[in-house]
PDB file of N, CA and C in Angstrom:
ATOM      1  N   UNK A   1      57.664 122.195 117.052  1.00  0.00           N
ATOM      2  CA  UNK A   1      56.251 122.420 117.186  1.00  0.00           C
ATOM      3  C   UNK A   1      55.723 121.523 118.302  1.00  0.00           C
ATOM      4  N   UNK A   2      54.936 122.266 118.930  1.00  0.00           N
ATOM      5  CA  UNK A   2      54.253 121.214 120.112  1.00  0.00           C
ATOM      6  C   UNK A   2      53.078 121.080 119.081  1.00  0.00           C
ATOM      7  N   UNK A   3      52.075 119.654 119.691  1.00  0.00           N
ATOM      8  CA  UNK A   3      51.082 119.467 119.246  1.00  0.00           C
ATOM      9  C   UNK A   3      50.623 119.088 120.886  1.00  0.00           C
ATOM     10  N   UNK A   4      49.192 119.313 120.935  1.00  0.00           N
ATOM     11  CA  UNK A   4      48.274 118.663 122.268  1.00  0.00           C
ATOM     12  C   UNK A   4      46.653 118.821 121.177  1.00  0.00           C
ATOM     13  N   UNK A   5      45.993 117.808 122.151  1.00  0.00           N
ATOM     14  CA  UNK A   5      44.381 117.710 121.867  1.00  0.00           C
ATOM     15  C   UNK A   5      44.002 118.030 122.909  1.00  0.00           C
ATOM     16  N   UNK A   6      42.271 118.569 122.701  1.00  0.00           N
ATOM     17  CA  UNK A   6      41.459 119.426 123.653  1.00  0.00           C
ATOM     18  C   UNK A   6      40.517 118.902 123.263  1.00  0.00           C
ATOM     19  N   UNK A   7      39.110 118.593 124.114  1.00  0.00           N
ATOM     20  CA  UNK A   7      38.206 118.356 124.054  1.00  0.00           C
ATOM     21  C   UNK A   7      37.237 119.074 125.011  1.00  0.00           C
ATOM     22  N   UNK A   8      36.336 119.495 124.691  1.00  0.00           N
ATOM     23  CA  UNK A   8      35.110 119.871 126.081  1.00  0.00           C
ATOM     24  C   UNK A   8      33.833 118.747 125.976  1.00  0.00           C
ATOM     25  N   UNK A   9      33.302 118.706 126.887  1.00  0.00           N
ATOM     26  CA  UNK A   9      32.279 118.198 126.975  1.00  0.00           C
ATOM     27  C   UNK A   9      31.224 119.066 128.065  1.00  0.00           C
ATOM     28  N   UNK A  10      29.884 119.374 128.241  1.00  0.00           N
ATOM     29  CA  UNK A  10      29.048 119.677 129.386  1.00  0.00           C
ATOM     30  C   UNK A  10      28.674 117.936 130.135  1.00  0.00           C
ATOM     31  N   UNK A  11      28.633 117.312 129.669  1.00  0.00           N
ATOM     32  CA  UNK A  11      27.848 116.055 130.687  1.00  0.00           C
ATOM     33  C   UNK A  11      29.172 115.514 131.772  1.00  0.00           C
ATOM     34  N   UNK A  12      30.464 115.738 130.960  1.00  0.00           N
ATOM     35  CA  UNK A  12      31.763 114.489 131.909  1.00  0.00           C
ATOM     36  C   UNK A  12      32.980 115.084 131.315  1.00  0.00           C
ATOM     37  N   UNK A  13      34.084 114.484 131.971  1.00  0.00           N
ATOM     38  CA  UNK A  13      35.543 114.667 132.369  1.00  0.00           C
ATOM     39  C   UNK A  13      35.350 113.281 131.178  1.00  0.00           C
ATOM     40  N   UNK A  14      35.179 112.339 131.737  1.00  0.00           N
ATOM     41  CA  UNK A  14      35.199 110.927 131.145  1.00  0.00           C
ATOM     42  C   UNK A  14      34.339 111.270 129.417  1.00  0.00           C
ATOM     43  N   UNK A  15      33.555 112.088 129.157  1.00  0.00           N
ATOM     44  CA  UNK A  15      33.011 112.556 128.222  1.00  0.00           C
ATOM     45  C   UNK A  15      33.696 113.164 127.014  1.00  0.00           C
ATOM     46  N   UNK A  16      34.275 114.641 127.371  1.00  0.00           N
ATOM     47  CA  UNK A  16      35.323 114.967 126.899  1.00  0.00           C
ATOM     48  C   UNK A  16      36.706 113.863 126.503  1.00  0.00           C
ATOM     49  N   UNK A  17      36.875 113.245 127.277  1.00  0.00           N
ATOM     50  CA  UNK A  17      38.425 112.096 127.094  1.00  0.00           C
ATOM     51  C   UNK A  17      37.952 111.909 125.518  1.00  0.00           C
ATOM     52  N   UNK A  18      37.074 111.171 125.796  1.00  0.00           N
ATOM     53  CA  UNK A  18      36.339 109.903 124.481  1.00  0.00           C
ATOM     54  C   UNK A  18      36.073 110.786 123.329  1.00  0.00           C
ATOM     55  N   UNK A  19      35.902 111.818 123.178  1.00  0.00           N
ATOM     56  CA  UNK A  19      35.725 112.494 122.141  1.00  0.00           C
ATOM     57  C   UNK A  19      37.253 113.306 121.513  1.00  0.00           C
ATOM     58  N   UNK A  20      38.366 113.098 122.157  1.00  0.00           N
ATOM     59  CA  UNK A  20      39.428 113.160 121.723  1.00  0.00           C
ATOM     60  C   UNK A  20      40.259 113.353 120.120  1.00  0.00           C
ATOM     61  N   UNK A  21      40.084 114.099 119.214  1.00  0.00           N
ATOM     62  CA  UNK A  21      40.747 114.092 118.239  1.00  0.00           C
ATOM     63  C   UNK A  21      42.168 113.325 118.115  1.00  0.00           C
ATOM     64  N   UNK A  22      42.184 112.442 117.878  1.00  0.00           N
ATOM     65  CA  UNK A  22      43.685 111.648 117.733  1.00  0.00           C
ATOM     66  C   UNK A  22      44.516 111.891 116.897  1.00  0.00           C
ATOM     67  N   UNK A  23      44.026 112.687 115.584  1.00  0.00           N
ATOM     68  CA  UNK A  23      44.834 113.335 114.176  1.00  0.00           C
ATOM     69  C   UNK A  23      46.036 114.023 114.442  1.00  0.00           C
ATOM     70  N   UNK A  24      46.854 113.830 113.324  1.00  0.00           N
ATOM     71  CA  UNK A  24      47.949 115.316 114.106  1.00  0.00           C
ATOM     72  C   UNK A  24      47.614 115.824 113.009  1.00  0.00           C
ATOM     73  N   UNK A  25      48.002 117.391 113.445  1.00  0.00           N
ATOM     74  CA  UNK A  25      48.074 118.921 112.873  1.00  0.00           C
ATOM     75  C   UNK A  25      47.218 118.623 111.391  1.00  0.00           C
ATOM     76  N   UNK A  26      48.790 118.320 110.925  1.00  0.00           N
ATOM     77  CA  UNK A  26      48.252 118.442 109.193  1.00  0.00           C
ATOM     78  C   UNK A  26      47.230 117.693 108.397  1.00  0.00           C
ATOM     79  N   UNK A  27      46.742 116.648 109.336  1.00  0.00           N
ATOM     80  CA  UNK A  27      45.373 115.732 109.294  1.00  0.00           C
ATOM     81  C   UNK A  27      44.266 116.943 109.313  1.00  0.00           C
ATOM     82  N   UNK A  28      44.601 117.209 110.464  1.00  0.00           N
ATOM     83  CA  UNK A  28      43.494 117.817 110.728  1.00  0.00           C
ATOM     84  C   UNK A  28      43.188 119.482 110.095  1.00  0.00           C
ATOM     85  N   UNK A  29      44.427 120.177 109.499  1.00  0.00           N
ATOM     86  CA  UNK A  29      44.621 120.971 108.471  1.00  0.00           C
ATOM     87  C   UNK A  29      44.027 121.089 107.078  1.00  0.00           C
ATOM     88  N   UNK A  30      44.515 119.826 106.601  1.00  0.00           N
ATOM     89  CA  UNK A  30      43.689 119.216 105.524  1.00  0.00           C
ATOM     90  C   UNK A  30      42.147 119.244 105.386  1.00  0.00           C
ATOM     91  N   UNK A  31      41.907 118.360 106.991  1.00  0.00           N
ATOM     92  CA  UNK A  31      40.438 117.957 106.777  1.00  0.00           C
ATOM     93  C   UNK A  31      39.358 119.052 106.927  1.00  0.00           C
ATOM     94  N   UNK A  32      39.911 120.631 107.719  1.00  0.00           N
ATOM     95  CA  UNK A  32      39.600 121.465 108.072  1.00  0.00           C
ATOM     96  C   UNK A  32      38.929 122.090 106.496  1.00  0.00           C
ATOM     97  N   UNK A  33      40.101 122.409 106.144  1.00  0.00           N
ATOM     98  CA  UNK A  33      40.435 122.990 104.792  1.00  0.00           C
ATOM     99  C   UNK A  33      39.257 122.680 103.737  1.00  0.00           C
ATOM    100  N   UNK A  34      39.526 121.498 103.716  1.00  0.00           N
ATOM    101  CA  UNK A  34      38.251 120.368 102.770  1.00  0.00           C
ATOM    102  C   UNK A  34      36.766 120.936 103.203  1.00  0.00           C
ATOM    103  N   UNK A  35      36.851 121.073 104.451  1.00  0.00           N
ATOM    104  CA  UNK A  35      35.593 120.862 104.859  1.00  0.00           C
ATOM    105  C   UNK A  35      35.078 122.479 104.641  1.00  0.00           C
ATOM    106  N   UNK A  36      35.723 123.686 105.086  1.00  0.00           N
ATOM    107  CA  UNK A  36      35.530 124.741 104.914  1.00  0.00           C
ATOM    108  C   UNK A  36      34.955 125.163 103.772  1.00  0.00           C
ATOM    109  N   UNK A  37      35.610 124.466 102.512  1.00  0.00           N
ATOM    110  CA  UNK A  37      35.502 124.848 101.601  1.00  0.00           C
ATOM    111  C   UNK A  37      34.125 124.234 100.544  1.00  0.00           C
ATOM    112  N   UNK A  38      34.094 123.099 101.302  1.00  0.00           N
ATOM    113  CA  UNK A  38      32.994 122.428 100.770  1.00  0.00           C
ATOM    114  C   UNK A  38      31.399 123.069 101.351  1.00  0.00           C
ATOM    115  N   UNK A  39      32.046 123.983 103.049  1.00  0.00           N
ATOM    116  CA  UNK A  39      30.828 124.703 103.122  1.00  0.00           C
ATOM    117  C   UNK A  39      30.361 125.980 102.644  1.00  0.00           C
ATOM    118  N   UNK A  40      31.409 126.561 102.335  1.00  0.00           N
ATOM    119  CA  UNK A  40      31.198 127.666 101.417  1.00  0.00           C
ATOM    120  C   UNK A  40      30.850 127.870 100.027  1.00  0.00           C
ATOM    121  N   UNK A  41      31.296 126.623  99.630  1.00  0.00           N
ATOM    122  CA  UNK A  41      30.779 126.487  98.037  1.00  0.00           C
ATOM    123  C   UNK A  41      29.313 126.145  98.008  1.00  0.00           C
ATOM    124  N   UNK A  42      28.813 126.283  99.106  1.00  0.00           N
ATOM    125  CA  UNK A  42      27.321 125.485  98.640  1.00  0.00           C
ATOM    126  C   UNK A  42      26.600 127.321  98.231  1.00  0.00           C
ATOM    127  N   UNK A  43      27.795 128.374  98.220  1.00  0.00           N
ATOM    128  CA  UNK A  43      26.878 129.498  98.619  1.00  0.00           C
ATOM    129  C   UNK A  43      27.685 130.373  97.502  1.00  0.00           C
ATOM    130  N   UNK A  44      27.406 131.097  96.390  1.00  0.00           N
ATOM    131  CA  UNK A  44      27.808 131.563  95.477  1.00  0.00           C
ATOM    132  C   UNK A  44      27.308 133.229  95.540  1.00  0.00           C
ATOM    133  N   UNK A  45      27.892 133.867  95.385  1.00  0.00           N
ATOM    134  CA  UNK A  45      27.990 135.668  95.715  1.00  0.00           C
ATOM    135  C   UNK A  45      27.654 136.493  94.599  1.00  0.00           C
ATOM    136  N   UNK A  46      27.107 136.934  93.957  1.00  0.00           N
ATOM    137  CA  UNK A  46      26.966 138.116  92.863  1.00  0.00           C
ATOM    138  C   UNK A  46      26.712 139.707  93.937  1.00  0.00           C
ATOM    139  N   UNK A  47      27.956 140.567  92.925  1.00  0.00           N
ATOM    140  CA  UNK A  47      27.761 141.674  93.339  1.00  0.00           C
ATOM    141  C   UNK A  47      29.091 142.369  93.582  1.00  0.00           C
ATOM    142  N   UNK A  48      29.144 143.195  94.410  1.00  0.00           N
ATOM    143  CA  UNK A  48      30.646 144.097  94.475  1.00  0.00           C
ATOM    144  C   UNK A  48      31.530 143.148  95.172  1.00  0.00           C
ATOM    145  N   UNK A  49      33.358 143.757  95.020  1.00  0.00           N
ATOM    146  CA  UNK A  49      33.987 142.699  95.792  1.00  0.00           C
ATOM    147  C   UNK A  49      33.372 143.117  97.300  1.00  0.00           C
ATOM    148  N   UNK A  50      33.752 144.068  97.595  1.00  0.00           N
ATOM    149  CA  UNK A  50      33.558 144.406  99.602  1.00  0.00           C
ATOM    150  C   UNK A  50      32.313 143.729  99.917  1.00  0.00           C
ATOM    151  N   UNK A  51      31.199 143.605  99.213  1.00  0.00           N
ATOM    152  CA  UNK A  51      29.844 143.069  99.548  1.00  0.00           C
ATOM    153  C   UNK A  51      30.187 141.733 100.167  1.00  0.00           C
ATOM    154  N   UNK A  52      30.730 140.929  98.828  1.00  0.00           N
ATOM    155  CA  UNK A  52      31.459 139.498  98.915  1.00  0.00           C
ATOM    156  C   UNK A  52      31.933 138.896  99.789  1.00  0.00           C
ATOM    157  N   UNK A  53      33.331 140.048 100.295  1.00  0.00           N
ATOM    158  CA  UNK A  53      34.215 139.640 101.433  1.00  0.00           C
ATOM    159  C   UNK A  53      33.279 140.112 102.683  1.00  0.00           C
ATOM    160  N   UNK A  54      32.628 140.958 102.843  1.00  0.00           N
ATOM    161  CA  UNK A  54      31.904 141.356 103.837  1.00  0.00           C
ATOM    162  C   UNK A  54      30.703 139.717 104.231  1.00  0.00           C
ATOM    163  N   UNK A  55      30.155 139.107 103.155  1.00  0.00           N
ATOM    164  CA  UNK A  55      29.279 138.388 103.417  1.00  0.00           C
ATOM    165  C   UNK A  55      30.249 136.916 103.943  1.00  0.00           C
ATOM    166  N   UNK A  56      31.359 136.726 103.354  1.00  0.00           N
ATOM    167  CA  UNK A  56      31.811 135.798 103.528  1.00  0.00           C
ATOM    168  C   UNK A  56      32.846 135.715 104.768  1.00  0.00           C
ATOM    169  N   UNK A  57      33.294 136.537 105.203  1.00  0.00           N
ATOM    170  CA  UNK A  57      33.584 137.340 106.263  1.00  0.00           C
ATOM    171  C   UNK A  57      32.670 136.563 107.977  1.00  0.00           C
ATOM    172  N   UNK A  58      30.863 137.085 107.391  1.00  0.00           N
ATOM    173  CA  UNK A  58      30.401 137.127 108.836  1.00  0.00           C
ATOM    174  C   UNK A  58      29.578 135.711 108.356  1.00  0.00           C
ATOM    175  N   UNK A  59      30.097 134.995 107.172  1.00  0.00           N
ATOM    176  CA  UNK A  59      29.448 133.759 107.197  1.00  0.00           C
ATOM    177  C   UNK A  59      29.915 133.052 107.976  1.00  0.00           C
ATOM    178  N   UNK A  60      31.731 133.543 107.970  1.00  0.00           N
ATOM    179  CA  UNK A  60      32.631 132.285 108.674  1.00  0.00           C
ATOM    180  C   UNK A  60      32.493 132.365 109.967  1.00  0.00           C
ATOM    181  N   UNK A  61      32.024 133.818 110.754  1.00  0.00           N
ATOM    182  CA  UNK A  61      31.826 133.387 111.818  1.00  0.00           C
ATOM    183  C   UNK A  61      31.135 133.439 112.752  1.00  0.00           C
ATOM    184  N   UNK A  62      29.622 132.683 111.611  1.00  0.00           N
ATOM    185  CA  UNK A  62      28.488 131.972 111.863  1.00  0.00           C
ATOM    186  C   UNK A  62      29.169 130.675 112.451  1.00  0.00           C
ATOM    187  N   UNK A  63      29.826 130.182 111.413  1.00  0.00           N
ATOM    188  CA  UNK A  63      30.472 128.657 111.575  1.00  0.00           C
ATOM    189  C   UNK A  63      31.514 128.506 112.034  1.00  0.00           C
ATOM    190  N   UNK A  64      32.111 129.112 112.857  1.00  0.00           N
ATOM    191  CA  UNK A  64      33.475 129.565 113.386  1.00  0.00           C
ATOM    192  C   UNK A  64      34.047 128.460 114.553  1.00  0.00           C
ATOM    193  N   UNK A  65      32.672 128.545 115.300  1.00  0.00           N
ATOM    194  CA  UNK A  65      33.125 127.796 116.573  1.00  0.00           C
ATOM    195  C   UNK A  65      31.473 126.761 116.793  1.00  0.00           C
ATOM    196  N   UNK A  66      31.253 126.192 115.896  1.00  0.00           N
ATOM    197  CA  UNK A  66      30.131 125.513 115.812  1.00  0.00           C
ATOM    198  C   UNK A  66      30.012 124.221 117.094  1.00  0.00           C
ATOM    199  N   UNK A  67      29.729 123.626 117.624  1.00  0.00           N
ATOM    200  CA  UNK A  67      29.490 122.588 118.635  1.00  0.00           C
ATOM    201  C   UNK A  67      28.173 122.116 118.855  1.00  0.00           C
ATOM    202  N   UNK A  68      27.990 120.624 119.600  1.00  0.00           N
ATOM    203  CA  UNK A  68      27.203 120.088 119.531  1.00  0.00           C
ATOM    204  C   UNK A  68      27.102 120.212 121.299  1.00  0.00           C
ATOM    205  N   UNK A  69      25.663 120.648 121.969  1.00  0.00           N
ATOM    206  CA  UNK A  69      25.837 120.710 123.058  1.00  0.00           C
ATOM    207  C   UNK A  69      25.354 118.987 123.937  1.00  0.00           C
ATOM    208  N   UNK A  70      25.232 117.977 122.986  1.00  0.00           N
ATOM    209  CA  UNK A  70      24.947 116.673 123.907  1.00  0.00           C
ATOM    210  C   UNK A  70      26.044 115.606 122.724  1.00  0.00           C
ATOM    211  N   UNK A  71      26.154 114.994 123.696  1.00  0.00           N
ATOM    212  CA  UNK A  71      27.478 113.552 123.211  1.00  0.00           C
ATOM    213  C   UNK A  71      27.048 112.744 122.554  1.00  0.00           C
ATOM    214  N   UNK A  72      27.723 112.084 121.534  1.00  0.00           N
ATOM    215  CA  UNK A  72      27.253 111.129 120.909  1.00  0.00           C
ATOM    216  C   UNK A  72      26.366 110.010 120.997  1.00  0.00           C
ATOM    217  N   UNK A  73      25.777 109.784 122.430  1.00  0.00           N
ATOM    218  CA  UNK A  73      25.093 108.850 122.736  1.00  0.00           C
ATOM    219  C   UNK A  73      23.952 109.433 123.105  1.00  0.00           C
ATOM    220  N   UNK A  74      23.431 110.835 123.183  1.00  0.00           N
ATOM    221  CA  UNK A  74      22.225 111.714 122.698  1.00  0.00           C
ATOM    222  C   UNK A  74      22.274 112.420 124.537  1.00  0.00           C
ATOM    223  N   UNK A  75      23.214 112.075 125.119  1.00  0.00           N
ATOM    224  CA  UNK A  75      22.988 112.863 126.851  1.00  0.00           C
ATOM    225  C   UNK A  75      23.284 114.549 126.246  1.00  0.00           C
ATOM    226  N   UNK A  76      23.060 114.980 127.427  1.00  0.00           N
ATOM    227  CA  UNK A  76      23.138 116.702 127.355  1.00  0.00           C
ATOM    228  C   UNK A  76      22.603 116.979 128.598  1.00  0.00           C
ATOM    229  N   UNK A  77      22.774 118.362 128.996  1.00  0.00           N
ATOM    230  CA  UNK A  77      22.390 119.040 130.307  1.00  0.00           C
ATOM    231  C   UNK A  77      21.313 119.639 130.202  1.00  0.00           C
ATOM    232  N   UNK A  78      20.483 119.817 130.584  1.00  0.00           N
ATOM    233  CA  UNK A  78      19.118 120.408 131.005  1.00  0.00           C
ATOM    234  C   UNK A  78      19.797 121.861 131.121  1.00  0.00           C
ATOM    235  N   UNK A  79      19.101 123.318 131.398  1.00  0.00           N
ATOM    236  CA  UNK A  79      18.736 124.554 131.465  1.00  0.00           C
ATOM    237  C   UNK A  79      19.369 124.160 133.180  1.00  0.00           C
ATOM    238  N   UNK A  80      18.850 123.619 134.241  1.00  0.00           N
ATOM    239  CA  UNK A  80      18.656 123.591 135.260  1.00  0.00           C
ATOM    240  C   UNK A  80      20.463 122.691 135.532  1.00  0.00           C
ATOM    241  N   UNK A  81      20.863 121.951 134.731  1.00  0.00           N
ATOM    242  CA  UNK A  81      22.087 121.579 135.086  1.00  0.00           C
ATOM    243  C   UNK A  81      21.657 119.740 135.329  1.00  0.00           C
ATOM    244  N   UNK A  82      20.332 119.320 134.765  1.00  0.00           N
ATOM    245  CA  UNK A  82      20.372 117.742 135.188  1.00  0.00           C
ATOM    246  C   UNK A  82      20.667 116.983 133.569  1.00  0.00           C
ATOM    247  N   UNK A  83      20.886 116.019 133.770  1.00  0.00           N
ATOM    248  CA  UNK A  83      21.625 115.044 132.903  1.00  0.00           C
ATOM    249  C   UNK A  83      20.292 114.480 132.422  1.00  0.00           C
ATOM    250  N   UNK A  84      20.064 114.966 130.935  1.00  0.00           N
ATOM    251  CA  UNK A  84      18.784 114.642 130.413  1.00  0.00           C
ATOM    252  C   UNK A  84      19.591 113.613 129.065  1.00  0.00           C
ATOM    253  N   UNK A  85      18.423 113.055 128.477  1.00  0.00           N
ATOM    254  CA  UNK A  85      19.134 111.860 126.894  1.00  0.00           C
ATOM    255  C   UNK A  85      18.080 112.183 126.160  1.00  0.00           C
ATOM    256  N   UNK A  86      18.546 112.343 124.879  1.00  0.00           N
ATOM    257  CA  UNK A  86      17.698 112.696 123.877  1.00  0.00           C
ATOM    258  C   UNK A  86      16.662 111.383 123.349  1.00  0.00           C
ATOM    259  N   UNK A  87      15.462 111.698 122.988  1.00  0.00           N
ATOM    260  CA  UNK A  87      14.399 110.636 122.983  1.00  0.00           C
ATOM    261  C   UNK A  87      14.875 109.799 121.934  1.00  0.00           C
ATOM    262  N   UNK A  88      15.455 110.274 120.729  1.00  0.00           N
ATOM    263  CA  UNK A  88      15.858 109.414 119.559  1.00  0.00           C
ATOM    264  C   UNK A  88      16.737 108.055 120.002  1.00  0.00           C
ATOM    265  N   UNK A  89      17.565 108.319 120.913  1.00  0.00           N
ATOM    266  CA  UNK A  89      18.177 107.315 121.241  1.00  0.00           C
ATOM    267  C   UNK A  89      17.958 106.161 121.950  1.00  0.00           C
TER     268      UNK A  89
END
């Protein structure tokens, strides 16, 4: 098995690095797993099965590929492409 990490960032090269997942696979399998499941349980289904799988289906991919578009230190890109910081920070 190969393993590699990926990161994106919009603000940096140097951005992306630092946000690096360091876990291997089955870390991150696990934690996936956990987490999936802990978001789906907040949401309970009455009704036919197809309804069910149908709802749970286009829930997952609501949350499929979720991302945060500014870095942990509150930067992000403007509409226009300039390097704006969020006021909270």
């Amino acid at each position: 098995m190969v393993e590699f990490n990926i990161a994106l960032s919009s603000i940096s090269i140097s951005a992306a690095k630092s946000s690096i997942n360091k876990n291997n696979f089955n870390s991150l399998q696990q934690q996936t797993s956990a987490d999936w499941n802990s978001l789906l349980s907040r949401i309970a289904i009455e009704g036919n099965i197809q309804d069910t799988r149908l709802f749970y289906s286009l829930l997952y991919r609501t949350m499929q590929s979720p991302y945060m578009i500014s870095e942990s230190d509150g930067q992000y890109r403007s509409r226009k492409g300039e390097l704006q910081k969020e006021l909270s920070y």
